[in-house]
C-alpha atoms as a PDB file:
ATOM      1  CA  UNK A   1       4.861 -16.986 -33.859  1.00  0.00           C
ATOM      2  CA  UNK A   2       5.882 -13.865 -32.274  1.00  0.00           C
ATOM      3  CA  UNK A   3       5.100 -12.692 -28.790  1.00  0.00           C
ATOM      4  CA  UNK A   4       2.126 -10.348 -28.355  1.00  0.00           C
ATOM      5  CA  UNK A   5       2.223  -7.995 -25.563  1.00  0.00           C
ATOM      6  CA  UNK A   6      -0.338  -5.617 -24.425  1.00  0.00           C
ATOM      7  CA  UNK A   7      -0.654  -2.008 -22.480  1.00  0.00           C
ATOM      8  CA  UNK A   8      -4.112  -1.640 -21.586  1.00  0.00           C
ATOM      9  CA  UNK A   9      -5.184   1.756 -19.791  1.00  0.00           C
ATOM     10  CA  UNK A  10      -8.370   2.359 -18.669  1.00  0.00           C
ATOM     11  CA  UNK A  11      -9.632   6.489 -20.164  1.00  0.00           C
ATOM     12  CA  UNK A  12     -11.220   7.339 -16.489  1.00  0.00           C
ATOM     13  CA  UNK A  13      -8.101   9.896 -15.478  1.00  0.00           C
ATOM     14  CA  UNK A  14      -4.645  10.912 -16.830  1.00  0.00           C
ATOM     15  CA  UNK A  15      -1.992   8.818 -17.045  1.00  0.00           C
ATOM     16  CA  UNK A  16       1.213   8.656 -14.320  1.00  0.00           C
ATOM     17  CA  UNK A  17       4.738   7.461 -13.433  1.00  0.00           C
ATOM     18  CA  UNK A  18       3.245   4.403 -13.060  1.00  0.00           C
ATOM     19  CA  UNK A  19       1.514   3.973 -15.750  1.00  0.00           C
ATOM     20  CA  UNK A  20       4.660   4.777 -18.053  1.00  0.00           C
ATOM     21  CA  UNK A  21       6.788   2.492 -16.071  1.00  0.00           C
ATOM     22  CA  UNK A  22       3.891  -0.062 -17.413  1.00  0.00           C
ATOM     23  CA  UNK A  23       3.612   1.243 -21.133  1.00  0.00           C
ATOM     24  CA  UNK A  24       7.258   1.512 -21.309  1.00  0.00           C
ATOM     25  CA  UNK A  25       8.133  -1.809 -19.648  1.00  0.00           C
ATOM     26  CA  UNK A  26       6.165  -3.331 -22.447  1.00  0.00           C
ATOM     27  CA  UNK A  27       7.173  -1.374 -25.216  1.00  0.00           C
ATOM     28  CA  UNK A  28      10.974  -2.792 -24.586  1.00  0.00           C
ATOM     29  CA  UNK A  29      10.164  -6.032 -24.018  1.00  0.00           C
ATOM     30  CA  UNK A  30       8.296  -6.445 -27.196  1.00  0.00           C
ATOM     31  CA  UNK A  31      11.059  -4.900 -29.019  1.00  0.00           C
ATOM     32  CA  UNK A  32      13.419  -6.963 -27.522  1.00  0.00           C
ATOM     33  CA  UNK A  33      11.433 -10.162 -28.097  1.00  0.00           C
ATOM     34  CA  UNK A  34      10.820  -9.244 -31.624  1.00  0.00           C
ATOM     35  CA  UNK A  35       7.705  -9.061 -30.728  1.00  0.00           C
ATOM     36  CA  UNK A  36       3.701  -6.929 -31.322  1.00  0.00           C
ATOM     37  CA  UNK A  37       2.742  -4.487 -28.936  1.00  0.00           C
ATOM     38  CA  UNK A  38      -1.542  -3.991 -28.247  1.00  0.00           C
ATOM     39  CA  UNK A  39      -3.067  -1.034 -27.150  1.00  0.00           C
ATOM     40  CA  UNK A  40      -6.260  -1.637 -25.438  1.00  0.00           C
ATOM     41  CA  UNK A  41      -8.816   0.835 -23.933  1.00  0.00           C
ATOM     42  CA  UNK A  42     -10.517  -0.679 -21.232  1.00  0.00           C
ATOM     43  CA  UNK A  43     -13.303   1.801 -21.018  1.00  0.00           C
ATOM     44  CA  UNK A  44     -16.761  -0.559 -19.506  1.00  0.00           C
ATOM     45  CA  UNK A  45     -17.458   2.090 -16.740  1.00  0.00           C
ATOM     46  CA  UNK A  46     -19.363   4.106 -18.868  1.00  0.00           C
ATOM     47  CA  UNK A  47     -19.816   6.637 -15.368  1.00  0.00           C
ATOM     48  CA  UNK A  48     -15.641   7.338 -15.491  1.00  0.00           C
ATOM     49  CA  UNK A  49     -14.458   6.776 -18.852  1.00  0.00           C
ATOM     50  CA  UNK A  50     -14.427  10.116 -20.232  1.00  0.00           C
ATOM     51  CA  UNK A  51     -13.121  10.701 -24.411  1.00  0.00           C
ATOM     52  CA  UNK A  52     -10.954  13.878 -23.279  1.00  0.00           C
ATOM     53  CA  UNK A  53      -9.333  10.910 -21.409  1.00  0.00           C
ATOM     54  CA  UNK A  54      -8.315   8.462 -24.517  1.00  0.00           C
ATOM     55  CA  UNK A  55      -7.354  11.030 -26.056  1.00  0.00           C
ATOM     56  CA  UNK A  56      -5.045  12.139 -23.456  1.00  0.00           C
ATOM     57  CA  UNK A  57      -3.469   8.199 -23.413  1.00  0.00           C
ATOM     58  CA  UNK A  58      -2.732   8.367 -27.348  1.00  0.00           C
ATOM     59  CA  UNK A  59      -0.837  11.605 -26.463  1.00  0.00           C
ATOM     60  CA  UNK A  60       1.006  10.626 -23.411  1.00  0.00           C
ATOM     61  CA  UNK A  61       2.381   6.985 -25.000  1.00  0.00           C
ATOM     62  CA  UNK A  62       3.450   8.773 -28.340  1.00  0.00           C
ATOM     63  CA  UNK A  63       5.263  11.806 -26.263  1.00  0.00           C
ATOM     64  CA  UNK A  64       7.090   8.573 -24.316  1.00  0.00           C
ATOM     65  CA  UNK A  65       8.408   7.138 -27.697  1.00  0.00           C
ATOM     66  CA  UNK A  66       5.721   3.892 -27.341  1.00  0.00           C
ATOM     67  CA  UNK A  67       4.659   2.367 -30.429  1.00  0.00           C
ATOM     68  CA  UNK A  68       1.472   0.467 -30.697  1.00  0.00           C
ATOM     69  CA  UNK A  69      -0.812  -1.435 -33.456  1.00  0.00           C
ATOM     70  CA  UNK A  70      -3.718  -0.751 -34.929  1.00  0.00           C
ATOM     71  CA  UNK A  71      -6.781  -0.613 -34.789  1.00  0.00           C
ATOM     72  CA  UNK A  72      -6.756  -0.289 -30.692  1.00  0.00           C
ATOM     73  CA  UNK A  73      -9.406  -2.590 -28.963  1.00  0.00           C
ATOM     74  CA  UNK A  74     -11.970  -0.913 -26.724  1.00  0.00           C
ATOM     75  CA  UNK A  75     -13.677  -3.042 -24.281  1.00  0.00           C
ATOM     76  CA  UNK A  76     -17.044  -0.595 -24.536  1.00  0.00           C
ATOM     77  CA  UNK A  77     -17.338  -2.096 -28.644  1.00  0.00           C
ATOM     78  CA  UNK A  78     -17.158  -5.462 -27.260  1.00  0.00           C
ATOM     79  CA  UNK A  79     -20.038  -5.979 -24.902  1.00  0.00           C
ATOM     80  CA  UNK A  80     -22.078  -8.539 -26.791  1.00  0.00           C
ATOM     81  CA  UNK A  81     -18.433 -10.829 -26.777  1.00  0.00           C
ATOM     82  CA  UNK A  82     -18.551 -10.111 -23.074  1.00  0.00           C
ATOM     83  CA  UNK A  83     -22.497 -11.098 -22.555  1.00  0.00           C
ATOM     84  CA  UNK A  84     -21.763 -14.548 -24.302  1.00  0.00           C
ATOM     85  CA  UNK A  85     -18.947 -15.634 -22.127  1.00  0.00           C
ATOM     86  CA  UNK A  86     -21.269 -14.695 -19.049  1.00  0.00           C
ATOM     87  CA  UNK A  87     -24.215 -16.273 -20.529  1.00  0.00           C
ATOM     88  CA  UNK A  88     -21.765 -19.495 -20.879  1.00  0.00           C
ATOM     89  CA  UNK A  89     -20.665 -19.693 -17.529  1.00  0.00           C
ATOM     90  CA  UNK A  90     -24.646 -18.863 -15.912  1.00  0.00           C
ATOM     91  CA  UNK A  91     -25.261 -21.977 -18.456  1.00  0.00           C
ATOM     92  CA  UNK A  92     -23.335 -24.047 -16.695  1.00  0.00           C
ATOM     93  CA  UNK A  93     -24.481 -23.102 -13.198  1.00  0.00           C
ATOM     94  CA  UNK A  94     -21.067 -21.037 -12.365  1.00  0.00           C
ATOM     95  CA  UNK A  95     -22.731 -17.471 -12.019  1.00  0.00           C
ATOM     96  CA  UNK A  96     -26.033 -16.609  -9.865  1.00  0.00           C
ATOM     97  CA  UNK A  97     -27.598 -13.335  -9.467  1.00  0.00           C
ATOM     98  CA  UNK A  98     -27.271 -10.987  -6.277  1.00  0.00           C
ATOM     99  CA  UNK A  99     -29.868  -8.165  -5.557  1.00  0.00           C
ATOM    100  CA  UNK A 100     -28.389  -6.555  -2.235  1.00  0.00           C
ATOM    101  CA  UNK A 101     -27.047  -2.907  -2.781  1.00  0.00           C
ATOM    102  CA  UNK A 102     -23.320  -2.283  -1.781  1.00  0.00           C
ATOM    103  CA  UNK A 103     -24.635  -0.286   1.364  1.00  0.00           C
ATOM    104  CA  UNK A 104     -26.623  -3.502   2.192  1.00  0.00           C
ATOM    105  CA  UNK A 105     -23.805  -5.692   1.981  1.00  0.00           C
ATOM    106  CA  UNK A 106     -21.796  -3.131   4.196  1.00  0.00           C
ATOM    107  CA  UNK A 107     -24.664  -3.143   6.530  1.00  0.00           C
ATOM    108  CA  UNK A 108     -24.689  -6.809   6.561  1.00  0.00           C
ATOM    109  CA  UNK A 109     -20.487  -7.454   6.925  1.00  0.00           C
ATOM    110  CA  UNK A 110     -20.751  -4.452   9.997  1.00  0.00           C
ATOM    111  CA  UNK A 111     -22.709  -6.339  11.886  1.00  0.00           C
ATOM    112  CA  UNK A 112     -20.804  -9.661  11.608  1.00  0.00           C
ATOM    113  CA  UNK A 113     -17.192  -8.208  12.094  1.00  0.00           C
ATOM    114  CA  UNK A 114     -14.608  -9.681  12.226  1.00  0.00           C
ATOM    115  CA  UNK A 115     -15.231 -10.748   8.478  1.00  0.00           C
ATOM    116  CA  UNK A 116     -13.272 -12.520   6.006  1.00  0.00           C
ATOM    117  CA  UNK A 117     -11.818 -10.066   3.357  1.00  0.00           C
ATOM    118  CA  UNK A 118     -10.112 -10.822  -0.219  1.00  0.00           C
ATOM    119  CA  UNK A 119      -6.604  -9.676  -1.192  1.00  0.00           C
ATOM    120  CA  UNK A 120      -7.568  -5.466  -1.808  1.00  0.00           C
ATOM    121  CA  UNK A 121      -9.090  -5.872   1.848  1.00  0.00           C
ATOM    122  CA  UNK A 122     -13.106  -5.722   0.348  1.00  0.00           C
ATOM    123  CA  UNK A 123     -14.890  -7.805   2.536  1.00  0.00           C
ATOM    124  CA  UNK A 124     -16.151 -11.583   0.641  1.00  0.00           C
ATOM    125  CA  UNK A 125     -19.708 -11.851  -0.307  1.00  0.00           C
ATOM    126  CA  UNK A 126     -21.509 -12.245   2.832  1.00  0.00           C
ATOM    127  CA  UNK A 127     -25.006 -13.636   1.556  1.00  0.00           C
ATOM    128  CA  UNK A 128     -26.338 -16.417   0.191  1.00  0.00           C
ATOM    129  CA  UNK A 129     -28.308 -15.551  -3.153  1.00  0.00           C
ATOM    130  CA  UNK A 130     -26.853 -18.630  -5.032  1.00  0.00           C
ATOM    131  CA  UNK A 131     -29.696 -21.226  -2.842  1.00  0.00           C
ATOM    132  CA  UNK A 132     -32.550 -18.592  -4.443  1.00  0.00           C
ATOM    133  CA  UNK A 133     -35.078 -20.841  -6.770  1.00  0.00           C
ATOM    134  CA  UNK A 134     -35.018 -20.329 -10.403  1.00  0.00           C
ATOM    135  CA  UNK A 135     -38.210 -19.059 -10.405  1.00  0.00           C
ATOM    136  CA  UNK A 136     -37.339 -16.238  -7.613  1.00  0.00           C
ATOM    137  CA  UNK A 137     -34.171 -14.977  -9.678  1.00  0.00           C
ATOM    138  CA  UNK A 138     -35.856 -14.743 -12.708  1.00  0.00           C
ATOM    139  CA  UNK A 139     -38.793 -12.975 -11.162  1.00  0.00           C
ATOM    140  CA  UNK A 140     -36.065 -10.718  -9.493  1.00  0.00           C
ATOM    141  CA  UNK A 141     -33.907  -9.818 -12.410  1.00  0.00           C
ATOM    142  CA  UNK A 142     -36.663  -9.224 -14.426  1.00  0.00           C
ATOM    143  CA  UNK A 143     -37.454  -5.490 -12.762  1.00  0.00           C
ATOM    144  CA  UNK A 144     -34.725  -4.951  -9.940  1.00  0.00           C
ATOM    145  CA  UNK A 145     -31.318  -4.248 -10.194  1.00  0.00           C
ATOM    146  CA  UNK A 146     -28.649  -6.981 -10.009  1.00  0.00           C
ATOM    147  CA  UNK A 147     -25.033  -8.409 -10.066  1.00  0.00           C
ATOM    148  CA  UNK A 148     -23.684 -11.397 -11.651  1.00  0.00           C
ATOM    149  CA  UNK A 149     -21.166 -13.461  -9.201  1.00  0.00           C
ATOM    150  CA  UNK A 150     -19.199 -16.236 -10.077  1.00  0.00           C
ATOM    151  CA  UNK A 151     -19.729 -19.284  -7.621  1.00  0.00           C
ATOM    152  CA  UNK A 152     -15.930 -19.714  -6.528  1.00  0.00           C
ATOM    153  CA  UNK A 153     -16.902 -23.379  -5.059  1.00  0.00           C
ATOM    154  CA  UNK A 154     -18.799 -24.840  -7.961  1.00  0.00           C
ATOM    155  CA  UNK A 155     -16.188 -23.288 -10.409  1.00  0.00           C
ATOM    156  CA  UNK A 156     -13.601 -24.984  -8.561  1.00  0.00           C
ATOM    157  CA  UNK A 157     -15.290 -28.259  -8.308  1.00  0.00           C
ATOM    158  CA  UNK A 158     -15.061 -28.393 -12.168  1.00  0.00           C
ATOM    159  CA  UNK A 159     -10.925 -28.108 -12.736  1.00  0.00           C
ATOM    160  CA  UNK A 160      -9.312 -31.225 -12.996  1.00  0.00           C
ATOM    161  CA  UNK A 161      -6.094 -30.077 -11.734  1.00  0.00           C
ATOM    162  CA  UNK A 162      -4.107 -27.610  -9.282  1.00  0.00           C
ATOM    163  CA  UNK A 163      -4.800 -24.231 -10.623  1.00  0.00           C
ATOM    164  CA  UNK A 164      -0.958 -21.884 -11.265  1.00  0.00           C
ATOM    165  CA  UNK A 165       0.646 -19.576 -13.650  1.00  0.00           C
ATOM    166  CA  UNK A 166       3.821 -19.278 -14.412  1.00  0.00           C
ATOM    167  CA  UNK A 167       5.129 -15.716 -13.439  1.00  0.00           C
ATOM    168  CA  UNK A 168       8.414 -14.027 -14.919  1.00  0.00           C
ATOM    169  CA  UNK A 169       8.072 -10.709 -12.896  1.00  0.00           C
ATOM    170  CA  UNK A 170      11.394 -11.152 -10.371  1.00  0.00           C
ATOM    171  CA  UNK A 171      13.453 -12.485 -14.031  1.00  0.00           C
ATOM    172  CA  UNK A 172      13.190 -15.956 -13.463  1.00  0.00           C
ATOM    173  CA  UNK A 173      10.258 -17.988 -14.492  1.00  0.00           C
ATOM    174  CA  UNK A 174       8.566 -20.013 -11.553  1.00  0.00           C
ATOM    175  CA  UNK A 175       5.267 -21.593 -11.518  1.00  0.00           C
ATOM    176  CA  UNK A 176       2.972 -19.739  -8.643  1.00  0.00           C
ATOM    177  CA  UNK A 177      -0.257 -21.776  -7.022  1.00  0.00           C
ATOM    178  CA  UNK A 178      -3.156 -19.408  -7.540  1.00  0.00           C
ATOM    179  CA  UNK A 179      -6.150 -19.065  -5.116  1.00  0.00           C
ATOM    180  CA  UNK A 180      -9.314 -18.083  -6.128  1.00  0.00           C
ATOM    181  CA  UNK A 181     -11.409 -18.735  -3.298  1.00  0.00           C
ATOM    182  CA  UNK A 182      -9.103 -16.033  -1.706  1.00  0.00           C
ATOM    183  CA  UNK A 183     -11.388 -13.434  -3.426  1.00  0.00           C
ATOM    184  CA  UNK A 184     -14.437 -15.266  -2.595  1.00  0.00           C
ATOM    185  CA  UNK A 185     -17.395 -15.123  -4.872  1.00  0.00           C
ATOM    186  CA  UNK A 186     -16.506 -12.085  -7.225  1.00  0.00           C
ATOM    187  CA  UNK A 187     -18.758 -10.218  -9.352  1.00  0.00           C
ATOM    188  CA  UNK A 188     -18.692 -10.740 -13.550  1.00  0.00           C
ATOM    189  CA  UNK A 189     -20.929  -8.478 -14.291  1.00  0.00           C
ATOM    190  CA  UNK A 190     -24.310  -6.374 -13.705  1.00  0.00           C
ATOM    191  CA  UNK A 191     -27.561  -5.514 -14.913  1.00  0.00           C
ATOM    192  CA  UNK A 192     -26.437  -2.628 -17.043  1.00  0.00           C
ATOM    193  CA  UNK A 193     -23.039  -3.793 -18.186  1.00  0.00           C
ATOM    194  CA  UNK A 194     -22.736  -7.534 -19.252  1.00  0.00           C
ATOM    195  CA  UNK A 195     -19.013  -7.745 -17.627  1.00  0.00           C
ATOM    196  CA  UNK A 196     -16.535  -6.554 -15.326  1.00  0.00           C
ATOM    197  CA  UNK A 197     -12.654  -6.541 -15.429  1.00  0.00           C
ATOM    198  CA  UNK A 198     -11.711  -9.874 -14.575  1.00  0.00           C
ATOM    199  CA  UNK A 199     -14.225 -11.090 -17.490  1.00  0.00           C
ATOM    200  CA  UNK A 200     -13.496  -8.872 -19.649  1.00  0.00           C
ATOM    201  CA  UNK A 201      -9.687  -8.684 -19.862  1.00  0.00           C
ATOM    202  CA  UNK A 202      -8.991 -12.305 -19.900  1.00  0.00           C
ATOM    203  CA  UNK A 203     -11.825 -12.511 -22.461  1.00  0.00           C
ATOM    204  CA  UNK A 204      -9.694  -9.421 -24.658  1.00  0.00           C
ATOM    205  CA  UNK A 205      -6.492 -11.155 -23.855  1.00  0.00           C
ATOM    206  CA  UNK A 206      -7.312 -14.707 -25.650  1.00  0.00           C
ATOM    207  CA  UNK A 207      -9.219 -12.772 -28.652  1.00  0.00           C
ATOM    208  CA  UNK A 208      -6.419 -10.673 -29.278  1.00  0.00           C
ATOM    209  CA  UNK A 209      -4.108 -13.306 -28.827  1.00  0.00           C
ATOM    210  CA  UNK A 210      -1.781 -11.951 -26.303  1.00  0.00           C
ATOM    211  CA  UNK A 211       1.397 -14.324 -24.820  1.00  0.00           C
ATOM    212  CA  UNK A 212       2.611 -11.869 -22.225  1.00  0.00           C
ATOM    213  CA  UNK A 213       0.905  -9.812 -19.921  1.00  0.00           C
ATOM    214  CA  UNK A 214       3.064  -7.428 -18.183  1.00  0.00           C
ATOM    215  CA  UNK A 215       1.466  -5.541 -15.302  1.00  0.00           C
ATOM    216  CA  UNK A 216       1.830  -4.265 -11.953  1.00  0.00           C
ATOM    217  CA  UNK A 217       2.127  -5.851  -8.835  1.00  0.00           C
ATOM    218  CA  UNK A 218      -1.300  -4.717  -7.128  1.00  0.00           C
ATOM    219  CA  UNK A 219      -2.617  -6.783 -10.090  1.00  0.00           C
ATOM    220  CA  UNK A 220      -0.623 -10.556  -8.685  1.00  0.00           C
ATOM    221  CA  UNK A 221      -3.061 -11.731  -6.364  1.00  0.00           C
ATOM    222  CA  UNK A 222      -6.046 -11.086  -9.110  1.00  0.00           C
ATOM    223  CA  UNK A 223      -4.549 -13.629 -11.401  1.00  0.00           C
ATOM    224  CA  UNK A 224      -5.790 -16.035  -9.531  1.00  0.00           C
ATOM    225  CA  UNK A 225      -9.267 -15.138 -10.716  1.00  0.00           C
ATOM    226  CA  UNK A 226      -7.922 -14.819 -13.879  1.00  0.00           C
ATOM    227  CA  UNK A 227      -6.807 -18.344 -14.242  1.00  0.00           C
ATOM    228  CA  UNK A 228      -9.856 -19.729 -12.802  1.00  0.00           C
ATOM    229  CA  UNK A 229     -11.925 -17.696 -15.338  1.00  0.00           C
ATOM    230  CA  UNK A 230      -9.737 -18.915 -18.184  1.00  0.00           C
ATOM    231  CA  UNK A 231      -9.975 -22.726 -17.141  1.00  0.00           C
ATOM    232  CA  UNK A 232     -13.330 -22.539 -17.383  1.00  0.00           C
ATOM    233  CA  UNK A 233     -13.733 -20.800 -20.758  1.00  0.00           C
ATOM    234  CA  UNK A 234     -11.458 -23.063 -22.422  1.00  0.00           C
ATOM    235  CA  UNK A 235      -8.772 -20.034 -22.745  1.00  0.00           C
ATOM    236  CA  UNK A 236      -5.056 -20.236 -22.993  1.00  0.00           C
ATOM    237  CA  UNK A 237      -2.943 -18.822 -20.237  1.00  0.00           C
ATOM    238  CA  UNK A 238      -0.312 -15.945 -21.054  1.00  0.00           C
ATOM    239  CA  UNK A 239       2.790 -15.647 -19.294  1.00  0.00           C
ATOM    240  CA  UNK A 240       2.724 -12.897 -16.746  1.00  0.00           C
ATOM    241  CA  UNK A 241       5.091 -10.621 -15.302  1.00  0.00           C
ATOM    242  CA  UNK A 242       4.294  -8.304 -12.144  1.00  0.00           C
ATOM    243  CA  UNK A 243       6.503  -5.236 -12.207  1.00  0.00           C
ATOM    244  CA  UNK A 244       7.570  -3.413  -9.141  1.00  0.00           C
ATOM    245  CA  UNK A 245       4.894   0.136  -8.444  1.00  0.00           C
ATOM    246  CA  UNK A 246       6.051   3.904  -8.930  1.00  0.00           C
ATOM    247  CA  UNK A 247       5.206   4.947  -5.365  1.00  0.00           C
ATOM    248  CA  UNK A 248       4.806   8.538  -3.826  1.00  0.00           C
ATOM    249  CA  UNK A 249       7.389  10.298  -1.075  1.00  0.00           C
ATOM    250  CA  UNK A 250       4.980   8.438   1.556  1.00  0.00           C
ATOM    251  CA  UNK A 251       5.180   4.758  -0.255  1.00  0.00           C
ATOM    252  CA  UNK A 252       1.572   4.938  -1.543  1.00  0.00           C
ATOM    253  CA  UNK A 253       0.906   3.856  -4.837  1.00  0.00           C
ATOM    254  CA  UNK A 254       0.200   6.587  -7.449  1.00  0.00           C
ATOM    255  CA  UNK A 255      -3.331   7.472  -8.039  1.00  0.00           C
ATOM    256  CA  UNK A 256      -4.571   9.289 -11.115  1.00  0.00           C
ATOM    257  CA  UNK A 257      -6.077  11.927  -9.034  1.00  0.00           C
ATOM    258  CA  UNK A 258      -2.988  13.683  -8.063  1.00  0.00           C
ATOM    259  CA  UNK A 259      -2.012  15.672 -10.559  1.00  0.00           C
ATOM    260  CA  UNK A 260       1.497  16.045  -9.813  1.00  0.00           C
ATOM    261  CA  UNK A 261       2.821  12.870 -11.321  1.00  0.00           C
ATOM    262  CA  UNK A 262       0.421  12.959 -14.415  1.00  0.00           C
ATOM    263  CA  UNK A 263       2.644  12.524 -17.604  1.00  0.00           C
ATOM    264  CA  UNK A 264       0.545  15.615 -19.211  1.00  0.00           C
ATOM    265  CA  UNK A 265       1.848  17.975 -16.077  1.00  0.00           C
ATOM    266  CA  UNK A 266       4.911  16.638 -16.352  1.00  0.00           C
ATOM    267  CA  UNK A 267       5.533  17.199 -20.134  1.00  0.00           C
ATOM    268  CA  UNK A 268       4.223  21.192 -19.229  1.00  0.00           C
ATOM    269  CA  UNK A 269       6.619  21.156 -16.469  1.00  0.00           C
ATOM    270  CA  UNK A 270       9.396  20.828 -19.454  1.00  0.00           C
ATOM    271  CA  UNK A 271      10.830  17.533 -19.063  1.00  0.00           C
ATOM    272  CA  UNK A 272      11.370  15.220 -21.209  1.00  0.00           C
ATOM    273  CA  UNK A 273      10.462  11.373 -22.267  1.00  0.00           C
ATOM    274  CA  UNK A 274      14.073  10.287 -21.395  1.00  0.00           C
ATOM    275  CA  UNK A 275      13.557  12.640 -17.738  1.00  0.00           C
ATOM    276  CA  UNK A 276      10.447   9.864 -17.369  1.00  0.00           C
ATOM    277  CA  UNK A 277      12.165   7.362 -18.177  1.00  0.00           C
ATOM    278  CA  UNK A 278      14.595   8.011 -15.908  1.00  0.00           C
ATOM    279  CA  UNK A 279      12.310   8.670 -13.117  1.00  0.00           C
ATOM    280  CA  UNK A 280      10.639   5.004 -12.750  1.00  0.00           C
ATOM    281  CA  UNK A 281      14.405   3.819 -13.365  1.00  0.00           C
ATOM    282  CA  UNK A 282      14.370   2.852 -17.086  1.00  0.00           C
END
């Protein structure tokens, strides 16, 4: 069976350096592999995502030379997929519902400082909402607004094994611990939208049959989560492989709000797909 890579872009700005190191990096690897290359649109934040946006992405990859299948997933056509995988895991007693707001939680961590944080510095989960009654959280999510968080302990308590993934990223393949609990208990989805990223992509990645995720490296330490979420939906594990970032003149990653690296500027600018290429040191 062939390989099946994957670029998968989310439509809430315009694309960088960084993200055609990413595109790119996957294109050739597929090609050399003799393998597919997926286009996915991960577009669930319905506040960002923004159609001027896709568009933009199916521009940018085909100006770079990157070749993709058809038809492309997006995550936002997908939501009832996502909604059964949650309602799985709640099932089960893995998810529980949270009612604080985000200024409440910050409220709540400020007065406890110092507090534990997970990998992106966000400090953990600080309350308790999992020891609520039945009868109080359905009473609760009933009218008020909510998020879904996975219960890191009680999802651990059901592997049967040490938790890893094998990682390729530094061109030799090694098998890497992964910890979960690092990121505390994370959320999986909300009120509104039945998912969030972590559900969601290793939820697209096992539909669409993917055997190599290629990424950057700010994405490592989530893979942990990743894992976890796949050993307990009875998912197979891809092979991944972190690439290096496309930093800035002051060694910050590249954010799709400066325009200045934005493969559309560029391309007015005048150069060229093999300049780009060039420039994240393909």
């Amino acid at each position: 069976m062939a390989p099946v890579f994957r670029f998968a872009p989310s439509p809430n700005g315009f694309l960088h350096l960084g993200h055609a190191l990413s595109a790119l990096l996957n294109h050739d690897l597929a090609k050399a592999a003799g393998g597919r290359l997926l286009l996915r649109i991960e577009d669930i934040d319905r506040t960002r995502c923004r159609p001027e946006f896709e568009a933009a992405i199916y521009e940018d990859l085909a100006w770079l030379g990157v070749e993709w299948e058809t038809p492309v997933r997006r995550q936002s056509e997908h939501l009832t997929e996502y909604r059964a995988a949650l309602d799985r895991l709640e099932v089960r007693g893995l998810v529980y519902p949270v009612f604080e707001s985000r200024a409440e939680i910050t409220r709540r961590v400020a007065a406890r400082e110092p507090w534990p944080r997970d990998p992106d510095g966000v400090p953990l989960y600080p309350g308790s909402a999992h020891d609520r009654s039945p009868e109080e959280r359905a009473r609760r999510r009933a009218s008020e607004d909510h998020a879904l968080r996975l219960d890191v302990q009680a999802a651990l308590a059901r592997l049967n094994g040490p938790l890893t993934w094998v990682e390729t990223g530094d061109g030799a393949s090694r098998e890497i611990a992964a910890n979960p609990a690092a990121w505390g208990d994370v959320i999986l989805g909300r009120k509104d939208t039945p998912t969030s990223y972590h559900l969601s992509v290793v939820l697209d990645d096992a539909l669409q049959g993917v055997t190599h995720v290629v990424r950057g490296r700010d994405l490592y330490e989530a893979t942990s989560v990743h894992r976890l979420l796949q050993e307990l939906l009875g998912l197979p594990a891809p092979l991944y492989h972190h690439h290096r970032l496309v930093l800035d003149r002051d060694g910050n990653r590249l954010a799709k709000r400066d325009p200045s690296t934005t493969l559309s500027d560029l391309r007015a600018q005048g150069w060229s797909a093999g300049a780009v290429r060039a420039a994240v040191g393909l």
